[in-house]
Protein backbone atom coordinates (compact mmCIF):
# COMPACT_ATOMS: atom_id res chain seq x y z
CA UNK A 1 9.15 -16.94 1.71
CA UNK A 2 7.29 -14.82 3.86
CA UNK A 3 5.86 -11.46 3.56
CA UNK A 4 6.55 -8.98 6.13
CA UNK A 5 2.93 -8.76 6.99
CA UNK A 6 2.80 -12.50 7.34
CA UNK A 7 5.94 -12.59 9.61
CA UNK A 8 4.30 -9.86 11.63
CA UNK A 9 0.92 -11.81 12.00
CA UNK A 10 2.82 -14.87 13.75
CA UNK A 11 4.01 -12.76 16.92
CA UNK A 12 1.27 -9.51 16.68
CA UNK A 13 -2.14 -9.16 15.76
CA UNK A 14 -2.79 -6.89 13.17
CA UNK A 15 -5.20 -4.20 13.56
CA UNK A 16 -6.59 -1.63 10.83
CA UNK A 17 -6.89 1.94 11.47
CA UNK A 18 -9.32 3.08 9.14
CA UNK A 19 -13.35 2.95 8.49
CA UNK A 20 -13.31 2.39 5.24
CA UNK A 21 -15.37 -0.89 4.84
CA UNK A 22 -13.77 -1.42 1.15
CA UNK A 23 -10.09 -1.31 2.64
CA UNK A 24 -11.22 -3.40 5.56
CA UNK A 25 -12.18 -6.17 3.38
CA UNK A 26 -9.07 -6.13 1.23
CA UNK A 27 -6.47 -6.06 4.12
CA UNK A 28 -8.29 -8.81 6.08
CA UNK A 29 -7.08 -7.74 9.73
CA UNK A 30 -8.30 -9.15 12.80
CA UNK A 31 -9.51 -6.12 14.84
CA UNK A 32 -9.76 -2.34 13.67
CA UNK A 33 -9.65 0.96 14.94
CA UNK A 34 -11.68 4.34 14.40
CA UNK A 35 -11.65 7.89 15.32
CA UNK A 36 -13.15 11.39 14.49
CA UNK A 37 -10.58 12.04 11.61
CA UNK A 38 -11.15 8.63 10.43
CA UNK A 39 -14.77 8.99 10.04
CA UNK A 40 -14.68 12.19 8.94
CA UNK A 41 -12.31 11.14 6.20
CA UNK A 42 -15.02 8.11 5.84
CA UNK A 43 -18.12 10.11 5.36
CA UNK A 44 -16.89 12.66 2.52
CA UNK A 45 -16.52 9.54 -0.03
CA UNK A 46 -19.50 9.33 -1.65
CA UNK A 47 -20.63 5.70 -1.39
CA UNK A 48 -21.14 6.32 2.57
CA UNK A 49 -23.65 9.43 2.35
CA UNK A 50 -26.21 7.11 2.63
CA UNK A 51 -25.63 6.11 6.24
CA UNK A 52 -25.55 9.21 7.15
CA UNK A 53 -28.90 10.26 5.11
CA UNK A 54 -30.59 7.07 6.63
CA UNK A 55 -29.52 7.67 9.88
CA UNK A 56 -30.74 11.17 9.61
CA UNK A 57 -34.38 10.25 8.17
CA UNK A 58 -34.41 7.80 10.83
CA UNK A 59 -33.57 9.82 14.18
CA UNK A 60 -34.91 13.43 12.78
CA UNK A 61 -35.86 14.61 16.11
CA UNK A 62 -32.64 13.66 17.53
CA UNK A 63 -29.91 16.01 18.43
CA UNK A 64 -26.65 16.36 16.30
CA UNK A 65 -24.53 14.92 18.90
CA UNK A 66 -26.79 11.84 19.23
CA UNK A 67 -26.73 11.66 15.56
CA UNK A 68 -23.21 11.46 15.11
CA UNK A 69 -22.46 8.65 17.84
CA UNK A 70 -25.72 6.90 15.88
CA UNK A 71 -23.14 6.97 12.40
CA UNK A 72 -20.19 5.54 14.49
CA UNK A 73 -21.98 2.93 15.32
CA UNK A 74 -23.11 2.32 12.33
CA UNK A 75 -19.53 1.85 10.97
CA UNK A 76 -18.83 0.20 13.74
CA UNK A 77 -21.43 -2.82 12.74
CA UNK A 78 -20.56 -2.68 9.17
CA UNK A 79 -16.81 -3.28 10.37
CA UNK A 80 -17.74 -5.78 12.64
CA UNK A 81 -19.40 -7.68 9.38
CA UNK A 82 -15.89 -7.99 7.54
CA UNK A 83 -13.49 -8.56 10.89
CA UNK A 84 -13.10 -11.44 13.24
CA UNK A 85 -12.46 -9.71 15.81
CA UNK A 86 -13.10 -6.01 17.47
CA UNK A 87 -13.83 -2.61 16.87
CA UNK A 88 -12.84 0.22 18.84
CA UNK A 89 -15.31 3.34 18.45
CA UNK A 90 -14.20 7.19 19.81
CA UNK A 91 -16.05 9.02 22.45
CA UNK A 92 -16.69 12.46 21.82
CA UNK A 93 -13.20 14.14 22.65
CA UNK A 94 -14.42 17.37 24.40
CA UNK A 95 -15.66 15.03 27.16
CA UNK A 96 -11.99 14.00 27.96
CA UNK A 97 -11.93 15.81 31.20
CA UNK A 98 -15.66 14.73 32.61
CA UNK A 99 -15.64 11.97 34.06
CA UNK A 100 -20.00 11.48 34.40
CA UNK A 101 -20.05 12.21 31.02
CA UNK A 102 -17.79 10.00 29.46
CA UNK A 103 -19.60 7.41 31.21
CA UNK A 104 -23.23 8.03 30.22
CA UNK A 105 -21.94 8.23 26.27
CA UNK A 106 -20.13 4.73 26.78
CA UNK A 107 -23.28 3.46 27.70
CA UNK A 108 -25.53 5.02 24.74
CA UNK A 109 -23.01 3.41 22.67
CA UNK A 110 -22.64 0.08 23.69
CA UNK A 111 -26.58 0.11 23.77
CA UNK A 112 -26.91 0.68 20.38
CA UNK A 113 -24.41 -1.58 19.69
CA UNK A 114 -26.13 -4.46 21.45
CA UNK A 115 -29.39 -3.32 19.61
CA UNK A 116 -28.07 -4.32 16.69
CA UNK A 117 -27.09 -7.71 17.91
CA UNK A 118 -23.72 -7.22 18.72
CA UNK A 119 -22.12 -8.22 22.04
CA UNK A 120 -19.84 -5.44 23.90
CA UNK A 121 -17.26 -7.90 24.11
CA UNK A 122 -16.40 -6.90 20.31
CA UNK A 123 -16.54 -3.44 21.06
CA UNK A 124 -13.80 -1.29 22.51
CA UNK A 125 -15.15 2.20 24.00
CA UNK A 126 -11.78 4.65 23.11
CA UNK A 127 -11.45 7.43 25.30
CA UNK A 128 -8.40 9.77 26.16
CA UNK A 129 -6.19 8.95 28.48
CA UNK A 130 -6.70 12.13 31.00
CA UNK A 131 -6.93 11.39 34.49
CA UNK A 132 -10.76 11.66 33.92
CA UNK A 133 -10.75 9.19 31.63
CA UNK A 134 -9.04 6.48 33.25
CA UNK A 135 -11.03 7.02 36.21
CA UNK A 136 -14.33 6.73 33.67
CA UNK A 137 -12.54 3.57 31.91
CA UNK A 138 -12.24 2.01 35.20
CA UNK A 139 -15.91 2.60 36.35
CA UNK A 140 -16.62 1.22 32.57
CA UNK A 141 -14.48 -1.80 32.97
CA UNK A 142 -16.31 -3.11 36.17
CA UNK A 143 -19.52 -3.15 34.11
CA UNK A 144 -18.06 -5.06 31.29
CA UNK A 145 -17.81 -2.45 28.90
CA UNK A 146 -14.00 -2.94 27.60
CA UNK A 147 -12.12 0.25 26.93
CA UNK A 148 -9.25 1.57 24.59
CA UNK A 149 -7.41 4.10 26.03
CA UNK A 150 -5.61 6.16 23.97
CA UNK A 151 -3.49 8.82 23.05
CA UNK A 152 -0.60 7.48 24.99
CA UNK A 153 2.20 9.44 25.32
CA UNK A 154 3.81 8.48 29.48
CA UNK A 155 4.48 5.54 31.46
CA UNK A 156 2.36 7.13 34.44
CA UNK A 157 -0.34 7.01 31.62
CA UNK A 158 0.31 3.67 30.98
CA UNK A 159 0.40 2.30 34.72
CA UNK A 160 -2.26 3.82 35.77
CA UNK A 161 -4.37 2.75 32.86
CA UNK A 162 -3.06 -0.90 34.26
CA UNK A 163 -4.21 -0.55 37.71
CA UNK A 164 -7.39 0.85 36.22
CA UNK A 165 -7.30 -2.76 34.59
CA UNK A 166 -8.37 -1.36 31.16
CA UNK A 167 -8.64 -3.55 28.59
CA UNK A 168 -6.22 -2.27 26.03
CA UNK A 169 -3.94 0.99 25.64
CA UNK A 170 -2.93 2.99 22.29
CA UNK A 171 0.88 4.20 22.66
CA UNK A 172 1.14 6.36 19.56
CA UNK A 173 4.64 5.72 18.47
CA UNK A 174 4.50 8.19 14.97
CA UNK A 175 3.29 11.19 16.87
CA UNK A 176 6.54 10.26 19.99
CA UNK A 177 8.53 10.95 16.86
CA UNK A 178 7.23 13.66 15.66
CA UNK A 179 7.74 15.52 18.71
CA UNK A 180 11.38 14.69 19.02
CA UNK A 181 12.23 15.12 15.22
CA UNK A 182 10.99 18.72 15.62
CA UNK A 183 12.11 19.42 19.05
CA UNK A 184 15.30 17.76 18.84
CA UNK A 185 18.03 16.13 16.47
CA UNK A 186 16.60 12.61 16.84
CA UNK A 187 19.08 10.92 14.97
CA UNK A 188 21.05 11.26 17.86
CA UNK A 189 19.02 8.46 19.60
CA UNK A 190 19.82 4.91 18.76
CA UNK A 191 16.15 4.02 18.91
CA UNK A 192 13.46 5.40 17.35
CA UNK A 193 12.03 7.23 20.45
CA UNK A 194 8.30 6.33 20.04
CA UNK A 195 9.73 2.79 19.31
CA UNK A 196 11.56 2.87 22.86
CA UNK A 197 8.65 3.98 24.54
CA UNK A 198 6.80 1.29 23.73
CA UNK A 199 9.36 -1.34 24.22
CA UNK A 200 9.24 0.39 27.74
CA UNK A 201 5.91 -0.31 28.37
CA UNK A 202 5.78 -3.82 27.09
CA UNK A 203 8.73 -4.35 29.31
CA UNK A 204 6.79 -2.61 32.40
CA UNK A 205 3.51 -4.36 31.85
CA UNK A 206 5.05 -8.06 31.12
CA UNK A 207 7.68 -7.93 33.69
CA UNK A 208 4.40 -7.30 36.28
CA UNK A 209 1.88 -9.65 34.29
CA UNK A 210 -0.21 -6.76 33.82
CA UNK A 211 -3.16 -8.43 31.29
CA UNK A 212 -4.20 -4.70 29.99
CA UNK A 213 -3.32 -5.37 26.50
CA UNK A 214 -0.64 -2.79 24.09
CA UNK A 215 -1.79 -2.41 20.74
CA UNK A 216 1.46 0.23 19.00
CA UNK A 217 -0.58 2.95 17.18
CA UNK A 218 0.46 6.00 14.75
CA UNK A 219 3.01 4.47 12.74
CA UNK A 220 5.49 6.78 10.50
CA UNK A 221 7.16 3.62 8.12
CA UNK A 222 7.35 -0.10 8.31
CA UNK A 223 11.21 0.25 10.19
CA UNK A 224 8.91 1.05 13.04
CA UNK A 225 6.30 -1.56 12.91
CA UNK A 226 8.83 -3.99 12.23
CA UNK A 227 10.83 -3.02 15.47
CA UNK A 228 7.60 -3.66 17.63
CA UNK A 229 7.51 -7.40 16.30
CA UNK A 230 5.55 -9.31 19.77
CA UNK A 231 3.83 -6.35 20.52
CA UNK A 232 0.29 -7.48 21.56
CA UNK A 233 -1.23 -5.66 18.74
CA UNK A 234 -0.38 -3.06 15.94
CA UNK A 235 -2.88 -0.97 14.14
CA UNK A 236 -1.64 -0.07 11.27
CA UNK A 237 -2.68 2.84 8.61
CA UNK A 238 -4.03 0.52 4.62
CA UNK A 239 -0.88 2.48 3.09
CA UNK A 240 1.66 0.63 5.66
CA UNK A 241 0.29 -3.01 5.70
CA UNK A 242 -0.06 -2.51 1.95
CA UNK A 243 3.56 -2.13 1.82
CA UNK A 244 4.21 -4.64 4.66
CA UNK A 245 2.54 -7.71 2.50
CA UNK A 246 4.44 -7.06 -0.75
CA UNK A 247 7.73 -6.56 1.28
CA UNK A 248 9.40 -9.88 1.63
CA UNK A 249 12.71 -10.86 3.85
CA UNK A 250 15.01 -13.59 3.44
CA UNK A 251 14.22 -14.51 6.70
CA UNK A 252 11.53 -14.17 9.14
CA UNK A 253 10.91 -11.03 11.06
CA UNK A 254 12.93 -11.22 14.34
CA UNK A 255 10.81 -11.09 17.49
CA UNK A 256 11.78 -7.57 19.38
CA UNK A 257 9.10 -7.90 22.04
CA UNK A 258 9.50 -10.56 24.22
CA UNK A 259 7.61 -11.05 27.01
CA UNK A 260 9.61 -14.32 28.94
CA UNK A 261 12.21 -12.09 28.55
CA UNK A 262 10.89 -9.24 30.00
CA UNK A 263 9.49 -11.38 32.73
CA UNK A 264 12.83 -11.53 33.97
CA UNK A 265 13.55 -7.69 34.41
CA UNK A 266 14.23 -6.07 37.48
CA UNK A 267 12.11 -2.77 36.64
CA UNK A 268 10.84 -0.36 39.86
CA UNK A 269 7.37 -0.10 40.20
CA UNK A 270 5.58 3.24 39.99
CA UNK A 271 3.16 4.23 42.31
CA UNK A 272 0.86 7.30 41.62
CA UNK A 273 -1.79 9.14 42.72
CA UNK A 274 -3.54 12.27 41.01
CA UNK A 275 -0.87 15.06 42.57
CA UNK A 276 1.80 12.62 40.91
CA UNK A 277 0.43 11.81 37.62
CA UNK A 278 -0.15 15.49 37.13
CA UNK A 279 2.67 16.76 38.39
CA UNK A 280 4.94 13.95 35.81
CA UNK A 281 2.69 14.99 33.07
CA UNK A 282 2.70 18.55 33.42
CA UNK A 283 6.44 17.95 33.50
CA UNK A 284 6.84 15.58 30.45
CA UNK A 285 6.88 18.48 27.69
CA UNK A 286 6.14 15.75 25.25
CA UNK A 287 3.52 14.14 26.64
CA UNK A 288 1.42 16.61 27.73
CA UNK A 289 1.99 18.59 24.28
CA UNK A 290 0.88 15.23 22.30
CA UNK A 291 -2.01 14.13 24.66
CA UNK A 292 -3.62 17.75 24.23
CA UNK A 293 -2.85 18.11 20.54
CA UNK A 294 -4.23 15.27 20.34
CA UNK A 295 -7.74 16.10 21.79
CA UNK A 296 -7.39 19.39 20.30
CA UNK A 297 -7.33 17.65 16.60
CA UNK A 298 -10.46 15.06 17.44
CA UNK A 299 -12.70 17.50 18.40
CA UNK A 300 -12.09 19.68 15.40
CA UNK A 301 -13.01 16.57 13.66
CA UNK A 302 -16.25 16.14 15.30
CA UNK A 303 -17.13 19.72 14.66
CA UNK A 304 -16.38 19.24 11.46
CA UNK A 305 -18.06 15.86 11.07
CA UNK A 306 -21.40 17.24 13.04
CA UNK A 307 -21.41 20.26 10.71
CA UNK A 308 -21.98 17.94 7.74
CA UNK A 309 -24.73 15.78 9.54
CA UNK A 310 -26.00 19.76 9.69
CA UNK A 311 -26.56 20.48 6.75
């Protein structure tokens, strides 16, 4: 019999969101995710000061900001030491509307990256999913340097990160129902609603071949994970999968995602353009609430993160 994490693994790759190395090496996923809050939460446990001290002693004359993409790199490579597969490292989240900008610090970090010996093609730049930073991602993309765009919240995000040909997209399912349980009685809905969203865009993407790849982020309980079975890939918070590999069915875990299926769906295509994709989001209550709480919440995490390389 199966665990529920091993059922998982045969239709999804499983990603971890967190930068804790320790936790990394325990769960044994095949790609994992970062952010500001992650590292944040990183840095504070004592047996990672010293990166940051090194880092400091190393690059004294260097500015704070410089400093700080220096120590996500750093976890970066010592994640990349443990994992198979990829790592996806944060731009700075008050550059999510400039477009120059966000691609000049994707560059400084895949540099240091491939200082240290590793190839980009293991590294995936995340940046917000603004109109800004699809257009950067895009621009990115043509030079090779793959991009994770995230904070996903809108199909028109989602097809236009396509037709940007992005590498892979972050629909955050947890924070979908958040929104709705607060807004709303949810209950009423016979699918979770972040759960339906992403089914939506599998559906969308597969029924059009798009090869930008879905990888279901900000997960609430297992019910949800478990509901996204042939997603491309999950990442998944060390409490979750913890509870996902001593869970065990009677049976496998049903595939919910299907892609041949969805091949065969007769779904409209959407065709945007700036006015449009502003207009929809400015109109989508939820999606433009979640996309800016979003950035609101990252860069209060680098502030607080840069104020503790400060001192």
């Amino acid at each position: 019999m199966l665990s529920q994490l091993d059922s998982l693994r045969k239709y999804t790759t499983i990603v971890a969101d967190t930068g804790d190395f320790k936790t990394i090496k325990d769960l044994k996923p095949t790609d994992a995710t970062t952010n500001p809050s992650l590292i944040l939460k990183a840095v504070q446990l004592e047996e990672y000061k010293p990166i940051i001290k090194k880092i400091k002693k190393d690059y004294k004359n260097a500015s704070i900001s410089e400093i700080y993409d220096r120590i996500t790199v750093a976890f970066g490579y010592e994640i990349l030491q443990i994992i198979p597969g990829r790592v996806s490292t944060e731009i700075d989240a008050r550059l999510s509307f400039d477009i120059n900008k966000t691609i000049e610090k994707a560059r400084f970090i895949i540099k240091q990256y491939e200082n240290l010996g590793i190839s980009r093609e293991r590294v995936l730049i995340k940046i917000a999913a603004t109109w800004e930073g699809i257009k950067a991602a895009s621009i990115l993309e043509l030079e090779n340097i793959r991009c994770n765009l995230t904070l996903i919240f809108s199909i028109e995000q989602a097809i236009l990160c396509a037709e940007a040909k992005v590498k892979l997209i972050s629909p955050f399912v947890g924070r979908i129902y958040d929104w709705y349980k607060k807004h709303y009685d949810y209950q009423q809905y016979s699918i979770d609603p972040g759960v339906q969203f992403v089914t939506d865009v599998f559906n969308y993407y597969k029924s059009y071949d798009i090869k930008t790849e879905i990888m279901g982020a900000s997960f609430r309980n297992t019910k949800q994970i478990i509901a996204l079975c042939g997603c491309d890939l999950l990442t998944i918070s060390p409490n979750l999968i913890s509870e996902l590999k001593i869970n065990y069915n009677d049976n496998d875990i049903e595939l919910a995602l299907d892609k041949n299926k969805a091949k065969n769906l007769k779904i409209n295509k959407l065709i945007l353009n700036e006015q449009s994709f502003r207009t929809k989001m400015n109109n989508n209550c939820m999606a433009s609430d979640k996309l800016n709480e979003g950035i609101r919440l990252f860069i209060q995490d680098t502030i607080k993160m840069e104020s503790i390389i400060d001192n």
